[in-house]
Protein backbone atom coordinates (compact mmCIF):
# COMPACT_ATOMS: atom_id res chain seq x y z
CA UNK A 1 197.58 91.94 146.30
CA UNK A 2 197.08 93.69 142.60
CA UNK A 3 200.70 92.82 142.27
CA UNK A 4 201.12 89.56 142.89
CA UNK A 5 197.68 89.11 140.27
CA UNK A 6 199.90 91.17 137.75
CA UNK A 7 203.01 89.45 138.38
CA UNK A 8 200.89 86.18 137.91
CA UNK A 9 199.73 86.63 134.62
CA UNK A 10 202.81 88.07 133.45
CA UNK A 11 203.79 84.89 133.77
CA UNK A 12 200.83 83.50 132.40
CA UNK A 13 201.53 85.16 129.20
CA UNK A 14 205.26 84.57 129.27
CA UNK A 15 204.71 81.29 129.42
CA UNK A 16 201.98 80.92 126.65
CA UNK A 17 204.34 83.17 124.53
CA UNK A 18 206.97 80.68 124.56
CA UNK A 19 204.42 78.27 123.91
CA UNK A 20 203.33 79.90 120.68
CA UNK A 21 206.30 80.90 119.40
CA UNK A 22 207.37 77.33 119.55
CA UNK A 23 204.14 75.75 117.84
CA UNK A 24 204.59 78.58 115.13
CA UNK A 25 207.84 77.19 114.46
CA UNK A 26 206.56 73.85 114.42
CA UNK A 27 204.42 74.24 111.64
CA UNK A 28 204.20 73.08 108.50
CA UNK A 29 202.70 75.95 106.33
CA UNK A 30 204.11 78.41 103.47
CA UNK A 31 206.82 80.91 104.62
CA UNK A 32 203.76 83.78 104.36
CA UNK A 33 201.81 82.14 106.83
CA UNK A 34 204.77 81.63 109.30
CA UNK A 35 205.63 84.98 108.68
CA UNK A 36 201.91 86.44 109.37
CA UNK A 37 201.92 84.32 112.64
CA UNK A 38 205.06 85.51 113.79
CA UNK A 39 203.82 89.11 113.66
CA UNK A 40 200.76 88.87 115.50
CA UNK A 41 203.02 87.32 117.70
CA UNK A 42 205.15 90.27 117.87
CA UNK A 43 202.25 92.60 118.47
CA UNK A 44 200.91 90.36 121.32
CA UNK A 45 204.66 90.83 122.71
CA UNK A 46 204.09 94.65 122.17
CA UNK A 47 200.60 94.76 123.67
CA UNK A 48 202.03 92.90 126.88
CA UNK A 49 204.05 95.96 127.40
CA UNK A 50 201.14 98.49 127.63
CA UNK A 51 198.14 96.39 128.56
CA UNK A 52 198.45 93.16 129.98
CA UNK A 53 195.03 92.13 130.13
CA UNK A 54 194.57 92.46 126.18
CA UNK A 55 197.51 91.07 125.57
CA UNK A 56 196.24 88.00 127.53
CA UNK A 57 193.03 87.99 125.93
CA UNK A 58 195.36 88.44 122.17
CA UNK A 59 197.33 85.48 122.72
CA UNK A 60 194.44 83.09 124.01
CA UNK A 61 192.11 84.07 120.26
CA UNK A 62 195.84 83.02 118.87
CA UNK A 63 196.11 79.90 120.52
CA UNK A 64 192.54 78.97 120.24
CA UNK A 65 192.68 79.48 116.27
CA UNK A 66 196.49 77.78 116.15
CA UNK A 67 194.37 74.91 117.57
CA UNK A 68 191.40 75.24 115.45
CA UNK A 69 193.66 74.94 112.34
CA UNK A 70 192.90 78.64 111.61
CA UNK A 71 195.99 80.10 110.09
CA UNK A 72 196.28 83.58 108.20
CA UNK A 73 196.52 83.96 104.59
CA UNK A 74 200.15 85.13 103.61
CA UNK A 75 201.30 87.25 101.80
């Protein structure tokens, strides 16, 4: 049954990924922020790999400030 939770929210956060990457892309902000978004991105894709969980927990403080209009300062 700890599978099929797993397997669940791997989807979860494959789905919100793809999600994410597309609203980044969306954007309209300087090339530095795009770029800063894009790499917590990447280490949200990284963190999936090892832990799961935090990655979920990542990605949803990502979203959350993506919808807040909280973007990172580039560089």
């Amino acid at each position: 049954m700890e599978r099929d939770s797993q397997l669940k929210l791997y989807g979860q956060v494959a789905d919100q990924l793809k999600e994410a990457h597309a609203r980044v892309r969306a954007l309209q902000v300087p090339e530095g922020v795009r770029m800063a978004l894009s790499r917590k991105l990447l280490v949200v894709t990284a963190a999936a790999k090892h832990d799961l969980p935090d990655a979920a927990r990542r990605l949803d403080r990502l979203m959350k400030d993506l919808d807040e209009g909280r973007f990172p300062e580039g560089d």
